[in-house]
Protein backbone atom coordinates (compact mmCIF):
# COMPACT_ATOMS: atom_id res chain seq x y z
CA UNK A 1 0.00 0.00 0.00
CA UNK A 2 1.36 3.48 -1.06
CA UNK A 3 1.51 6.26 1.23
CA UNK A 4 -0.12 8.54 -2.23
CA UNK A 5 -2.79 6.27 -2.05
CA UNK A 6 -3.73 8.73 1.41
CA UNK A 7 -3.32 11.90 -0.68
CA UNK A 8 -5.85 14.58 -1.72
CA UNK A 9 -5.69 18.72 -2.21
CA UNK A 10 -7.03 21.08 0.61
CA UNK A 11 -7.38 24.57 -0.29
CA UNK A 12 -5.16 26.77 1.98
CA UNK A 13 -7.41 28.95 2.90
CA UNK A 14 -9.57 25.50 4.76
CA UNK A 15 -7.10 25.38 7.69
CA UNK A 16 -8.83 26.50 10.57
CA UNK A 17 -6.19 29.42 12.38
CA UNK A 18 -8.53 29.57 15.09
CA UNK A 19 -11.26 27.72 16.68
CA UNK A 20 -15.05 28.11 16.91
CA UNK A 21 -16.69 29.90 19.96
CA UNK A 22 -18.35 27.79 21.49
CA UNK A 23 -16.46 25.05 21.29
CA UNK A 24 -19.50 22.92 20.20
CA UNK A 25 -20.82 25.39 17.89
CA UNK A 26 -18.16 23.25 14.85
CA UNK A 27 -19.71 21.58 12.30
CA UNK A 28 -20.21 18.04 12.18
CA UNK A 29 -19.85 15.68 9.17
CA UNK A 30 -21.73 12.24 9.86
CA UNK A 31 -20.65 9.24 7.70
CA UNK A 32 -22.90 6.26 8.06
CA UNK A 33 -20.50 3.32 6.99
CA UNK A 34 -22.79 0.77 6.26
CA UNK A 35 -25.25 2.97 3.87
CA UNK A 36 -22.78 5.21 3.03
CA UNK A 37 -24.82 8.07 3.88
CA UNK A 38 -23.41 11.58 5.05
CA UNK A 39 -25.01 14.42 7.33
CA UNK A 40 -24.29 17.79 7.98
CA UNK A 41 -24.74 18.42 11.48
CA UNK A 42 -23.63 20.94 14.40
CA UNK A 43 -21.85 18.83 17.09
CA UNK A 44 -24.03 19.96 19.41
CA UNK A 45 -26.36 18.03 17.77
CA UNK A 46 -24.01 14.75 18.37
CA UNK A 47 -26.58 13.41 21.60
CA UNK A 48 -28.98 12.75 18.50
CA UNK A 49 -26.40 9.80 17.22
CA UNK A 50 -25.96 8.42 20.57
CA UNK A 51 -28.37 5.75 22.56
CA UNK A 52 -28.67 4.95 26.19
CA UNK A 53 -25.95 2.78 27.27
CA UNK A 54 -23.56 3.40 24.75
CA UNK A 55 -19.88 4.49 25.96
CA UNK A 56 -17.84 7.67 25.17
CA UNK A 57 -14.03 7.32 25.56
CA UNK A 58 -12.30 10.30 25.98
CA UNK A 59 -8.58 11.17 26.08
CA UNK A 60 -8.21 13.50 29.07
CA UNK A 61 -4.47 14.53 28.65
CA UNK A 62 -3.05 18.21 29.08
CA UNK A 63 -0.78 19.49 27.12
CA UNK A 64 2.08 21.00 28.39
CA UNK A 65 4.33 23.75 27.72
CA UNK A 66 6.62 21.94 25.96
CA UNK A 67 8.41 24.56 23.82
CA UNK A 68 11.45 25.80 24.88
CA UNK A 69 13.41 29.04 22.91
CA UNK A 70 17.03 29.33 24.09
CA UNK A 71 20.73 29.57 23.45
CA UNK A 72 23.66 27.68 22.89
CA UNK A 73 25.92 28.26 26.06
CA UNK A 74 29.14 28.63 24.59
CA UNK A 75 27.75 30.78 21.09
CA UNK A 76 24.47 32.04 21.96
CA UNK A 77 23.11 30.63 18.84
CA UNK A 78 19.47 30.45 19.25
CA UNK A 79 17.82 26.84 19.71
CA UNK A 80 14.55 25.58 20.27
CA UNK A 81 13.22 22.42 22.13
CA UNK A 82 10.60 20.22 21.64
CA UNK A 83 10.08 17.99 24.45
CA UNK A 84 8.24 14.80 23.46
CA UNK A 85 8.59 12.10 26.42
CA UNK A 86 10.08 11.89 29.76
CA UNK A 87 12.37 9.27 30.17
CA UNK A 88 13.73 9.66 33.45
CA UNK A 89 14.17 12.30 36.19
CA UNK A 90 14.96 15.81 34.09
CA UNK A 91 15.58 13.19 31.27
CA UNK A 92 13.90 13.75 28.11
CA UNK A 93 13.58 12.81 24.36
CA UNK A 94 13.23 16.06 22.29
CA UNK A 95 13.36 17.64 18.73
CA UNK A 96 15.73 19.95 18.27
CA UNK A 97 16.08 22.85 16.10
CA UNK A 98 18.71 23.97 14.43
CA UNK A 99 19.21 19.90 14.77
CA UNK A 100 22.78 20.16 12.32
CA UNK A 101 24.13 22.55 14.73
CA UNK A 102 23.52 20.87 17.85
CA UNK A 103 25.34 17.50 18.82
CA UNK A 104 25.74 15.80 21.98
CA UNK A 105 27.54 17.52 24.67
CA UNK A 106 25.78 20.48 23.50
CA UNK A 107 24.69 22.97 26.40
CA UNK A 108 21.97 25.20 26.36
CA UNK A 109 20.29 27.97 28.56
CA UNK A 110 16.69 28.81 28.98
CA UNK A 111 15.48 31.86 30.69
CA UNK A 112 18.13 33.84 32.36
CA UNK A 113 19.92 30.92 32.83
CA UNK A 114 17.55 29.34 35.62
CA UNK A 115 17.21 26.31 33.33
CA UNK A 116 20.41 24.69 32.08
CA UNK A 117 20.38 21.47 30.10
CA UNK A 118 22.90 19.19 28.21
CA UNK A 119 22.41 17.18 24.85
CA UNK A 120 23.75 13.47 25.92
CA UNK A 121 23.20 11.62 22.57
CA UNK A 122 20.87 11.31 19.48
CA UNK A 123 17.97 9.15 19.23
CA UNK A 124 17.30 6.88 16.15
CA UNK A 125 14.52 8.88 15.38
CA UNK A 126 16.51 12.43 14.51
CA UNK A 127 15.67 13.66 17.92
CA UNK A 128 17.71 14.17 21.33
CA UNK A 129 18.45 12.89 24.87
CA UNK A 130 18.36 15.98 26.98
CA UNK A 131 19.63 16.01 30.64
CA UNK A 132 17.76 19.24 32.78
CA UNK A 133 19.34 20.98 35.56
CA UNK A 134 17.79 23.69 37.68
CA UNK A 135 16.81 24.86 40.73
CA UNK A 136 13.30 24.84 42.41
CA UNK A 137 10.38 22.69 40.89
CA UNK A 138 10.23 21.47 37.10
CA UNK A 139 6.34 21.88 36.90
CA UNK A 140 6.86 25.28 37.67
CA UNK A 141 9.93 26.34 35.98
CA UNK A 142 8.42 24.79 32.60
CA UNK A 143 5.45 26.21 33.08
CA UNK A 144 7.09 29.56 33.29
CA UNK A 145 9.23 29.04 30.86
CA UNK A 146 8.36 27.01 28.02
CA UNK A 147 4.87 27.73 25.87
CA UNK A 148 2.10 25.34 24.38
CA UNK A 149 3.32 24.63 21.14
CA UNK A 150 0.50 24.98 18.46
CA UNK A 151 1.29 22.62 14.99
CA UNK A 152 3.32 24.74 12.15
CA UNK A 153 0.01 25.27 9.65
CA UNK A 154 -1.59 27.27 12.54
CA UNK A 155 -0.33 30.97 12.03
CA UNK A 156 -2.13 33.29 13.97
CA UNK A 157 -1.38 33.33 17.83
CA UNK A 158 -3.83 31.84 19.95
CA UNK A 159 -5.17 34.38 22.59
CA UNK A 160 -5.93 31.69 25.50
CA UNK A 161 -3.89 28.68 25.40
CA UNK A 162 -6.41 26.75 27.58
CA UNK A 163 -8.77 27.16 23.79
CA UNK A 164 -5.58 24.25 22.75
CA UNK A 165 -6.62 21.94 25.30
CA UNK A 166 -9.99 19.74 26.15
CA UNK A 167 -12.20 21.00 28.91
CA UNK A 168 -11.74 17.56 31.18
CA UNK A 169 -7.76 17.71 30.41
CA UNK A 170 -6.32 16.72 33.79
CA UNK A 171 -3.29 14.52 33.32
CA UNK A 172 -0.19 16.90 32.11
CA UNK A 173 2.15 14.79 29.78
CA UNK A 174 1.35 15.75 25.71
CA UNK A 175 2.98 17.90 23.19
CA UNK A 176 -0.56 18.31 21.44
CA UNK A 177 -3.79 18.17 22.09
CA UNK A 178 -6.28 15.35 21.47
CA UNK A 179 -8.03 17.36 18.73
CA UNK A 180 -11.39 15.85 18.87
CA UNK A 181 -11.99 16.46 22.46
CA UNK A 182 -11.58 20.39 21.49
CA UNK A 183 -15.45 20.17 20.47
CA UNK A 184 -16.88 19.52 23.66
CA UNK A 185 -18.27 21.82 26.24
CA UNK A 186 -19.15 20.92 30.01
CA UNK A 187 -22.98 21.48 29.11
CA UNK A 188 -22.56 18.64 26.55
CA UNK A 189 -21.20 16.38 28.54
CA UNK A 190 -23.77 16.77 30.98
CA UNK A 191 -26.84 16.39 28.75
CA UNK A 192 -25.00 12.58 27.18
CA UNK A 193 -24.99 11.72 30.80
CA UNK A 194 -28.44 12.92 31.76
CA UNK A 195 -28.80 10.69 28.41
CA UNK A 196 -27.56 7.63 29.46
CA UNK A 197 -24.46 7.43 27.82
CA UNK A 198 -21.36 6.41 29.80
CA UNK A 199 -18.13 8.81 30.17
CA UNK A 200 -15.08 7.01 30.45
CA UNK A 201 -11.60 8.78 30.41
CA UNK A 202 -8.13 6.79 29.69
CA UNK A 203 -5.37 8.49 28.71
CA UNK A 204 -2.70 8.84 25.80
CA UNK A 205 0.06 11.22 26.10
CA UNK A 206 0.65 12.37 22.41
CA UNK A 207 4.07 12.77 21.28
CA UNK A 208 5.83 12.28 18.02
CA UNK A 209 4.13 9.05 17.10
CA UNK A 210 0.52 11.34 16.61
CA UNK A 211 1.83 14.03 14.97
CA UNK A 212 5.17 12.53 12.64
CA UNK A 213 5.32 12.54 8.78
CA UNK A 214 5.29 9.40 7.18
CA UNK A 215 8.19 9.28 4.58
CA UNK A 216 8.38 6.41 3.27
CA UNK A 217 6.74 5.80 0.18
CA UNK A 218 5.38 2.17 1.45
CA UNK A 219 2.81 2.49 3.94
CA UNK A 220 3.68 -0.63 5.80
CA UNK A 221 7.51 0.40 6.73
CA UNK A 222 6.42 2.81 8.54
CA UNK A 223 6.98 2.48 12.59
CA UNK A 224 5.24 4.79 14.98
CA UNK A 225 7.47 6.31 17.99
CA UNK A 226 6.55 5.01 20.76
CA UNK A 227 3.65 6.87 23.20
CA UNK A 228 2.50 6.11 26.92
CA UNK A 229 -1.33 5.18 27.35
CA UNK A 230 -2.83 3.69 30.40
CA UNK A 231 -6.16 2.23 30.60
CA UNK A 232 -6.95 1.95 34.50
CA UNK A 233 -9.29 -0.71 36.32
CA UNK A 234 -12.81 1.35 36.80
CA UNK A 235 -12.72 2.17 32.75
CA UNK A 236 -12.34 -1.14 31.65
CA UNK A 237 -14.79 -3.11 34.07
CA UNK A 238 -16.86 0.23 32.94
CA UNK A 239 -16.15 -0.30 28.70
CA UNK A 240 -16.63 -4.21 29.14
CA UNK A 241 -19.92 -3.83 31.19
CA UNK A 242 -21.22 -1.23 28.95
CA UNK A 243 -20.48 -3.86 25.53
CA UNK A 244 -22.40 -6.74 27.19
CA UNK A 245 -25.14 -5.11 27.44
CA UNK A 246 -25.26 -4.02 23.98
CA UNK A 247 -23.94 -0.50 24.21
CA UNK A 248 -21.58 0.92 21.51
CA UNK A 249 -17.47 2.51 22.69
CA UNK A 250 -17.45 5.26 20.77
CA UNK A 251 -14.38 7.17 20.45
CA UNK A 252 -13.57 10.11 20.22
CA UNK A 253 -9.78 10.82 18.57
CA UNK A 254 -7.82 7.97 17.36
CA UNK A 255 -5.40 8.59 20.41
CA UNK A 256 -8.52 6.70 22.39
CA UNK A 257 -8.74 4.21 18.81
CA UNK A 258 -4.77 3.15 19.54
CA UNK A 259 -5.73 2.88 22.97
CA UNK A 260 -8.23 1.01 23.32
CA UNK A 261 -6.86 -1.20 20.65
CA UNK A 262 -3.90 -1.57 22.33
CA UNK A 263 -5.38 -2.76 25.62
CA UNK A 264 -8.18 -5.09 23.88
CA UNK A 265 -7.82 -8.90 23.86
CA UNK A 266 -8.29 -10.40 20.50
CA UNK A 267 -12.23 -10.74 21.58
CA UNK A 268 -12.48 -7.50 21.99
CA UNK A 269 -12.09 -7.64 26.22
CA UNK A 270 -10.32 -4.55 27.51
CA UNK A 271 -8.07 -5.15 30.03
CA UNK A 272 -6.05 -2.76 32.36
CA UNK A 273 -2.62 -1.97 30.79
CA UNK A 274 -0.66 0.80 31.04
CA UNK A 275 2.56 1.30 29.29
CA UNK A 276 4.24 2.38 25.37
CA UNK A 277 2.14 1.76 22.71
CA UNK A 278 3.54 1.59 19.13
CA UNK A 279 0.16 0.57 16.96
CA UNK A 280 0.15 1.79 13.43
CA UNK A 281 -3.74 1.21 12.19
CA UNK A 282 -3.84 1.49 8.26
CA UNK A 283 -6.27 -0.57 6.22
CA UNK A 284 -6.60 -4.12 6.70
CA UNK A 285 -6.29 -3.84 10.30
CA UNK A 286 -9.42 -5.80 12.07
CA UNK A 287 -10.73 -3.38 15.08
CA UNK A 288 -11.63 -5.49 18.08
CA UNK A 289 -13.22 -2.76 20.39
CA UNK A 290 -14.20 0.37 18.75
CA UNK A 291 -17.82 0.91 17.40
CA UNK A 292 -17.70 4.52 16.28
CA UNK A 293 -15.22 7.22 16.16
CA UNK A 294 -15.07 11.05 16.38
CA UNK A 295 -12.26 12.65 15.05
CA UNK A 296 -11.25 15.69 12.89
CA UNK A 297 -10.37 16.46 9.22
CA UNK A 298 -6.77 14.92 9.20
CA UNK A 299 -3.64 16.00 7.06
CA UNK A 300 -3.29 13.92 3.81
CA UNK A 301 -0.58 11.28 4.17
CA UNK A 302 -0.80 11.24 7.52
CA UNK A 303 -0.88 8.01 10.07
CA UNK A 304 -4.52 9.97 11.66
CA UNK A 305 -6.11 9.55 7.84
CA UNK A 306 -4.67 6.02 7.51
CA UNK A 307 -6.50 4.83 10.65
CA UNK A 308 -9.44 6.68 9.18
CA UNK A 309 -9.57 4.96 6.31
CA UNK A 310 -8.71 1.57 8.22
CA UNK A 311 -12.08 1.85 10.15
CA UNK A 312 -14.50 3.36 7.64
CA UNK A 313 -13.06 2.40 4.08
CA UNK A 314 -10.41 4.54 1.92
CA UNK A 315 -12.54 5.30 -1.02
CA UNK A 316 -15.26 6.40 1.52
CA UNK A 317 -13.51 8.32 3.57
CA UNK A 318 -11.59 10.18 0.85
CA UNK A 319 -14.76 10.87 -0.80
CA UNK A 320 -16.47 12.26 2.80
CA UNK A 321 -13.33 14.36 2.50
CA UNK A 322 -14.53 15.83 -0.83
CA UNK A 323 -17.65 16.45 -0.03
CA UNK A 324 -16.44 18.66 3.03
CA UNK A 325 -14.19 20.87 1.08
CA UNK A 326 -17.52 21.64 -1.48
CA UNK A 327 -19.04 22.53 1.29
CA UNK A 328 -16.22 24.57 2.88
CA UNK A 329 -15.77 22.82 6.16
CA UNK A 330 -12.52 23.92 8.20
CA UNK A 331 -9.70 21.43 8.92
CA UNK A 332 -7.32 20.20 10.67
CA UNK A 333 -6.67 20.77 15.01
CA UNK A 334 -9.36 23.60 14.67
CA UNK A 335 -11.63 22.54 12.30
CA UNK A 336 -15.04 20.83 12.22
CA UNK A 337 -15.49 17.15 13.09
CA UNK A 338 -17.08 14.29 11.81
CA UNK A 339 -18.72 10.90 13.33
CA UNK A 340 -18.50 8.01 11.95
CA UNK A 341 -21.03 5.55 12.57
């Protein structure tokens, strides 16, 4: 399978710079897969797709400030950081820019200098191992330091970085945000539960595996960088419960898709796992616990359309894709959302 095969044309001017006030106030694009059908909704309008019983997964990470602008210690040069994963005490795996210019032993200085860190060695994926040293605590000295980072098409700044993250975000740890959660408003969430449906958080931190290029030309070489997820006891006694009594896990964002995926046996139990995840969904994978899915408008090429396509058909979804760009939807991590039934 080629990675063109994945490809289509999105008029610039499509890429949402900014989001919709309020948050559920986006449009909503509803692909039936088994008739093929499409609707053109509001999500607030999403409670009319759900049924008693029926489970909603979300993802409730936060996204920290995980940007860092600073200087080479010994030139001044600027650099900027990236962090992507913790992996262990002021130890982390980042992207680096100007990446030619700065090799291990590197040191570099945030701030006034309150934050000092040194490049220890490359990682196979392009990035760095990065070794923090400061005074006083990290949550605050990032916080105060470092800034959300937005993805590169969005160019305008965004006025209130709490619009970039979910309204139930509670567990710090991603570099972006879980994009389909952006739609949802407290007063939503309340009238699915005053509904009957169930709301069950896990949690994927996303990191370079969510958001990285594919570039190889052959969909099935690529390998996805590895991302923490943790399913915990209560929402997978919850998910199973919910599924033998005929209710529907609906996801929303494939970070809760890889997920839930991840943690399901090959019947379709979920069990309680936390740990790295590495699951590339393209087509041809069989889905053993998801039932529906919310998610954006995705880039083409991209691992987030693959999995797409994987649970609602290429051709289909390609063609859904169409049809939202006659009708002038908005795209990607601001843009409109679509169910798929």
């Amino acid at each position: 399978m080629r990675v063109e095969d994945f490809d289509y044309y999105l008029p610039p001017e499509l890429i949402a710079q900014h989001p919709v006030e309020p948050r559920d106030a986006s449009r909503l694009l509803v692909l039936h897969r088994k008739a093929g059908m499409l609707e053109h909704r509001r999500f607030y309008e999403l409670p009319l797709y759900l049924k008693p019983g029926d489970i909603l997964v979300l993802n409730d990470t936060r996204v920290i400030p995980a940007r860092l602008l600073g200087k080479k210690a010994e030139t001044g040069g600027q650099v900027e950081l990236l962090l992507l994963r913790p992996l262990r005490r002021d130890c982390w795996e980042a992207l680096v820019r100007p990446g030619r210019r700065i090799p291990p032993g590197t040191e570099l200085l945030f701030g006034q200098g309150e934050l000092r860190a040194k490049v220890l060695e490359r990682t196979p994926q392009g990035g760095r191992l990065v070794e923090f040293k400061y005074e006083g605590e990290w949550e605050e000295i990032l916080g105060r330091l470092g800034e959300v980072p937005l993805p590169p098409y969005i160019k305008e700044k965004l006025p209130d970085p709490e619009r970039y993250q979910t309204v139930y975000a509670s567990r710090p740890g991603s570099v972006a945000a879980p994009t389909a959660g952006l739609h949802f408003t407290p007063r939503l969430l309340k009238e699915l539960k005053e509904k009957g449906v169930k709301i069950v958080y896990i949690l994927l931190h996303v990191g370079l595996g969510t958001f990285r290029p594919v570039k190889e030309e052959v969909v099935e070489k690529h390998r996805m960088h590895a991302e923490y997820f943790c399913v915990d006891p209560e929402a997978a006694r919850t998910i199973n419960e919910a599924r033998r009594q005929g209710g529907r896990v609906i996801a929303v964002g494939t970070t809760v898709v890889r997920t839930l995926e991840t943690a399901a046996t090959p019947e379709g139990e979920i069990k309680p796992r936390e740990g790295l995840t590495e699951l590339f969904i393209y087509p041809g994978y069989r889905f053993k616990a998801v039932d529906g899915l919310i998610t954006n408008f995705h880039l083409p090429r991209s691992t987030l359309l693959m999995l797409v396509c994987a649970f609602a058909g290429r051709e289909r979804v390609l063609e859904a894709y169409q049809v939202a760009i006659k009708e002038r939807y908005r795209f990607y991590s601001f843009g409109d959302a679509m169910l798929i039934l």
